[in-house]
N, C-alpha and C. Protein backbone atom coordinates (compact mmCIF):
# COMPACT_ATOMS: atom_id res chain seq x y z
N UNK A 1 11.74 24.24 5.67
CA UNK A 1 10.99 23.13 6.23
C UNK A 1 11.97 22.01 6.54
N UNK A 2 11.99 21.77 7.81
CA UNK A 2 13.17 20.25 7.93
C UNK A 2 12.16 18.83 7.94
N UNK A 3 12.79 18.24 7.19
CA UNK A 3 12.66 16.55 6.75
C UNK A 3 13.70 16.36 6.82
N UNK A 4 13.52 14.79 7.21
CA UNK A 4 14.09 13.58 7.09
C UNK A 4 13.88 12.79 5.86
N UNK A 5 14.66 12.49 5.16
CA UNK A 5 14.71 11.62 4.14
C UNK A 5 14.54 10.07 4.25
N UNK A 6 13.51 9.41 3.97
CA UNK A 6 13.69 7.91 4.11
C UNK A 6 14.17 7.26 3.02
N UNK A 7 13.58 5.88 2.59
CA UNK A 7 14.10 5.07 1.38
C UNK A 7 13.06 5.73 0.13
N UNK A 8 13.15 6.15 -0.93
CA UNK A 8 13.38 6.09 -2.54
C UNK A 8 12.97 7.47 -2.13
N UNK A 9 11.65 7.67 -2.54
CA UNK A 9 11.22 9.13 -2.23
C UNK A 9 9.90 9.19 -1.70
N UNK A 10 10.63 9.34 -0.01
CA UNK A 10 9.72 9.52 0.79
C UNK A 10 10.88 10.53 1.78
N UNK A 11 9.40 11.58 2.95
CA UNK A 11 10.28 12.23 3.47
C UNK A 11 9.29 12.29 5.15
N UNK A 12 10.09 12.64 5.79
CA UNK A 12 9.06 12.67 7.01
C UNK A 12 9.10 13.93 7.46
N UNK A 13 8.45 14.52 7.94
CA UNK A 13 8.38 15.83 8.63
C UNK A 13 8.89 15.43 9.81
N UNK A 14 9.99 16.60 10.17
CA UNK A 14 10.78 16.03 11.41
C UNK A 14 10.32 16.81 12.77
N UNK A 15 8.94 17.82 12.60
CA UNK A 15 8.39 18.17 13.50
C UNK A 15 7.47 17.29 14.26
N UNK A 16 6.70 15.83 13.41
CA UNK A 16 5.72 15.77 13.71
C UNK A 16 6.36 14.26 12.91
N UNK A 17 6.89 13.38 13.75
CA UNK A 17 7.05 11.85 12.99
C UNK A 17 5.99 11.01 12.08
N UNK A 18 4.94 11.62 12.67
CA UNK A 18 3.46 10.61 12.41
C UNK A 18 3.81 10.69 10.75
N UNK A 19 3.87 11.82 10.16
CA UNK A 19 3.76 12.50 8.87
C UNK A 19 4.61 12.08 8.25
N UNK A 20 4.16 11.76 6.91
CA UNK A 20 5.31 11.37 5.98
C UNK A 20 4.94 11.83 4.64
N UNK A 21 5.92 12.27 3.53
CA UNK A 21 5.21 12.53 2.30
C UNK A 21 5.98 11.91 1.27
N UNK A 22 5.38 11.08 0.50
CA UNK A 22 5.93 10.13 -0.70
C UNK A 22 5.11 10.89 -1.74
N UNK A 23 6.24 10.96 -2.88
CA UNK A 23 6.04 11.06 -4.69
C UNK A 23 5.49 9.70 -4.94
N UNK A 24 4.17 9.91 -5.40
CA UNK A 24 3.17 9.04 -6.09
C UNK A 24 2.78 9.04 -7.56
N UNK A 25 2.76 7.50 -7.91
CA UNK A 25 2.62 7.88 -9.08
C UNK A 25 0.86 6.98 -9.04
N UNK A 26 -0.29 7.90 -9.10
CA UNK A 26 -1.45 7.91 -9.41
C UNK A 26 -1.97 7.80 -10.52
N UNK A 27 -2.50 6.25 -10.95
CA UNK A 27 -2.95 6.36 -12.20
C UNK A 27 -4.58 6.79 -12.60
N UNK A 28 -4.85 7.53 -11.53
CA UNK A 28 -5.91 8.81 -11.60
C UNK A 28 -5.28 10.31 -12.85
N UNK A 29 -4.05 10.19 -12.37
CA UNK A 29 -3.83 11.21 -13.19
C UNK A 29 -2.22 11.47 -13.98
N UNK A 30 -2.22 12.45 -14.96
CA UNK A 30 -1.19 12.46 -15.72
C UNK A 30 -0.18 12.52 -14.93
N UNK A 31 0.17 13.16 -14.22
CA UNK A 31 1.84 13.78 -13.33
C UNK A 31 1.83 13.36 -12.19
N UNK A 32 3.27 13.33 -11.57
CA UNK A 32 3.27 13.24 -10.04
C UNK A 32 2.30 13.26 -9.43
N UNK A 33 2.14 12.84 -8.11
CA UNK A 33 1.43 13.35 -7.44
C UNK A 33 2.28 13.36 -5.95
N UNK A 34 1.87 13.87 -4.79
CA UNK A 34 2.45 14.01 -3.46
C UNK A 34 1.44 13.15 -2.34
N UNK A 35 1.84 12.64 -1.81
CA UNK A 35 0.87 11.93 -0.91
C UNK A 35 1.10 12.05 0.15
N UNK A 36 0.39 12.50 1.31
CA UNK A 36 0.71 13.04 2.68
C UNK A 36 -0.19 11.61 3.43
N UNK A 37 0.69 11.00 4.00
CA UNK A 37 0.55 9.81 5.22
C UNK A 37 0.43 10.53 6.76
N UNK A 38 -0.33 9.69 7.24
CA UNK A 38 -0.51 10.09 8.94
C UNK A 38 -0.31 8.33 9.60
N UNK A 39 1.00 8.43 10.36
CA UNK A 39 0.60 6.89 11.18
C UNK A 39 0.66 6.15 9.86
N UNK A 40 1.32 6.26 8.78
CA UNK A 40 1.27 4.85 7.65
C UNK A 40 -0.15 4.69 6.63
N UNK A 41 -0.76 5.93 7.08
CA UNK A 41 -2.32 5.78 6.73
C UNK A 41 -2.36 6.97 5.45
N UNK A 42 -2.81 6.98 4.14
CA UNK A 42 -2.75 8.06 3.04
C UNK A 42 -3.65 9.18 4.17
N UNK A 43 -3.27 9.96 3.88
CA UNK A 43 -4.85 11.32 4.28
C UNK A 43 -4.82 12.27 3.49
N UNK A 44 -4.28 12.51 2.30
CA UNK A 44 -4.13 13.69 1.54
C UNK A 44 -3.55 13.26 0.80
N UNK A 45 -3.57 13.79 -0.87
CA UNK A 45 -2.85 13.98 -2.20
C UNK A 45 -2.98 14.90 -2.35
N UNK A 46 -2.13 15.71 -3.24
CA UNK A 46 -1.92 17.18 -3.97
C UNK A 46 -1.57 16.68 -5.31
N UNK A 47 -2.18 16.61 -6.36
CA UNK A 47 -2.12 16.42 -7.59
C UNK A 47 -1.57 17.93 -8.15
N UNK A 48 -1.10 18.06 -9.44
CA UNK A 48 -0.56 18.86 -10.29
C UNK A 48 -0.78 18.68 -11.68
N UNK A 49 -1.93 18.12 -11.84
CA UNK A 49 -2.31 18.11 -13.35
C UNK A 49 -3.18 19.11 -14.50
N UNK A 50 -3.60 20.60 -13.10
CA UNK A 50 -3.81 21.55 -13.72
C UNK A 50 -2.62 22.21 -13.82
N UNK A 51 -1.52 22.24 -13.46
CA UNK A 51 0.07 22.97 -13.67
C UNK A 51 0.47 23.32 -12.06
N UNK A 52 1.61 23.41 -12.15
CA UNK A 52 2.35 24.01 -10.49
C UNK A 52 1.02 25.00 -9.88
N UNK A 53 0.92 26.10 -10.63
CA UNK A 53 0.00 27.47 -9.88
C UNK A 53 -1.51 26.97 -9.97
N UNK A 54 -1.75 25.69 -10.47
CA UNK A 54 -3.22 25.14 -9.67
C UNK A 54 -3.52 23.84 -8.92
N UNK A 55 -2.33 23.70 -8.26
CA UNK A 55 -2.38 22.52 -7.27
C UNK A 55 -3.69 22.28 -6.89
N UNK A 56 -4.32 21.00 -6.96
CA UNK A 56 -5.55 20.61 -6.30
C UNK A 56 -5.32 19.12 -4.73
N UNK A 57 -5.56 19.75 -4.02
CA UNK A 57 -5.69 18.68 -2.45
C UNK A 57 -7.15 17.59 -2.54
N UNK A 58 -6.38 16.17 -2.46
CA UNK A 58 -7.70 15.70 -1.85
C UNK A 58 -7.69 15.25 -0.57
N UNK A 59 -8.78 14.98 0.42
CA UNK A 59 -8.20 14.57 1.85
C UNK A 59 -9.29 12.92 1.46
N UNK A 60 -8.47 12.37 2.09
CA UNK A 60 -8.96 11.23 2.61
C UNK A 60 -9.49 11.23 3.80
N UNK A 61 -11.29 10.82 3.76
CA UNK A 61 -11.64 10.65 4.94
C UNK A 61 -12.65 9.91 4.72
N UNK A 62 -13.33 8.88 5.71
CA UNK A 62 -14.75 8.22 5.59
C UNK A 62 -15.40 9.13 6.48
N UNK A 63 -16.00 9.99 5.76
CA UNK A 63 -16.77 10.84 6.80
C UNK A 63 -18.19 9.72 7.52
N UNK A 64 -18.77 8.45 6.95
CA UNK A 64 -19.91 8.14 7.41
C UNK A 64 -19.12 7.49 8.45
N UNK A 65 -18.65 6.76 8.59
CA UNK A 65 -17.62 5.79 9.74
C UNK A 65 -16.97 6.54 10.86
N UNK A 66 -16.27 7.39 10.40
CA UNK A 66 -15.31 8.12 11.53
C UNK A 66 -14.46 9.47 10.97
N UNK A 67 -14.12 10.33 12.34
CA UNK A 67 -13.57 11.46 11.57
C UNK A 67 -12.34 11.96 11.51
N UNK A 68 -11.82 11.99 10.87
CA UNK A 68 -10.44 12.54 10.72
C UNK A 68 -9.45 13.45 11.58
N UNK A 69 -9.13 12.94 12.99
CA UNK A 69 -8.19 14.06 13.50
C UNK A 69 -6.90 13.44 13.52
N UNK A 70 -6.15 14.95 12.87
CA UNK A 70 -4.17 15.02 12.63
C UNK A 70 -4.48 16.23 13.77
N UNK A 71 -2.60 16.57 14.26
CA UNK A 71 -2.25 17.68 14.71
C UNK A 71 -2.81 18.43 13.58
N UNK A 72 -2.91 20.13 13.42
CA UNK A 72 -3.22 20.69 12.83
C UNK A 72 -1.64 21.10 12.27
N UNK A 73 -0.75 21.61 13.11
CA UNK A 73 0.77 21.74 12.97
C UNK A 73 1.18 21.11 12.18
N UNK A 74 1.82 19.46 12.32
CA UNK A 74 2.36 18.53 11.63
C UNK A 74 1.42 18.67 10.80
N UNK A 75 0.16 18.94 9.88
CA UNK A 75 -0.71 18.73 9.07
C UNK A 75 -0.34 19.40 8.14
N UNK A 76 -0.76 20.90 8.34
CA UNK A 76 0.16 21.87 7.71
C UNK A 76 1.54 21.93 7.02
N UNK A 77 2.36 21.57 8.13
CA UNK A 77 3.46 21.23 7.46
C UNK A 77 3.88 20.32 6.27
N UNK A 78 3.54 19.46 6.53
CA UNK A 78 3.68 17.79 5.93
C UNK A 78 2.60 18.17 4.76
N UNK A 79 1.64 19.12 4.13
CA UNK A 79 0.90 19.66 3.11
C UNK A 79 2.22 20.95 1.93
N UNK A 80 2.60 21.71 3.44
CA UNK A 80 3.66 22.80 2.44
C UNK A 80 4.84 21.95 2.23
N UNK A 81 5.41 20.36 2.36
CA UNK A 81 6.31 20.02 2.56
C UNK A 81 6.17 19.09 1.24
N UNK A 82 4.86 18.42 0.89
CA UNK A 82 4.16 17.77 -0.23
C UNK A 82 4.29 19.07 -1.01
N UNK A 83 3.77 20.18 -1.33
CA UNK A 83 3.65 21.13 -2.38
C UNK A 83 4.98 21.29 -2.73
N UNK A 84 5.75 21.34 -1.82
CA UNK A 84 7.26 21.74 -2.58
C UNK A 84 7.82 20.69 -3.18
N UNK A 85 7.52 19.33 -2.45
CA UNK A 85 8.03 18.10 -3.07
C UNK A 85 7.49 18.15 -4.60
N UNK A 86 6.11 18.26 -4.68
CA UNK A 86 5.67 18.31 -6.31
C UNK A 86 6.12 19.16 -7.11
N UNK A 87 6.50 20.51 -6.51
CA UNK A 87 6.81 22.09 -7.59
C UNK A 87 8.17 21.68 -8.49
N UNK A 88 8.84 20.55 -7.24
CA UNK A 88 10.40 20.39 -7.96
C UNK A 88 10.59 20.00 -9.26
């Protein structure tokens, strides 16, 4: 997967600029977490507080207001690019 590295730990998907994924620290939960940005905007976490082999995704969306469209590509990516960031 190619990224770009920004400042502390954040990374951008270098397919798809919009995308960015920062190590979060969520005081929802015990461990890391990965946070997948679109445009500067959160749209996804991948928490790891059931262990590496039960990663759980949440997406951010206001479904009553408006609906959520990413590339599907850069989406994907910038998700397997967050999972690996957390496994480390």
């Amino acid at each position: 997967m190619r990224a770009t590295w920004l400042e502390g730990l954040k990374v951008r998907v270098e397919s798809d600029l919009n995308f960015e994924v920062l190590h979060y620290s969520d005081s929802r939960y015990e461990k890391l977490t990965a946070e997948v940005q679109y445009k500067g905007q959160p749209i996804a976490q991948i928490n790891q507080d059931r262990g590496v082999g039960n990663l759980e995704l949440e997406i951010f969306a206001d479904v009553e207001d408006a609906v959520l469209k990413v590339p599907l590509s850069g989406f994907l990516q910038a998700i397997i690019l967050a999972k690996e960031f957390i496994a480390e």
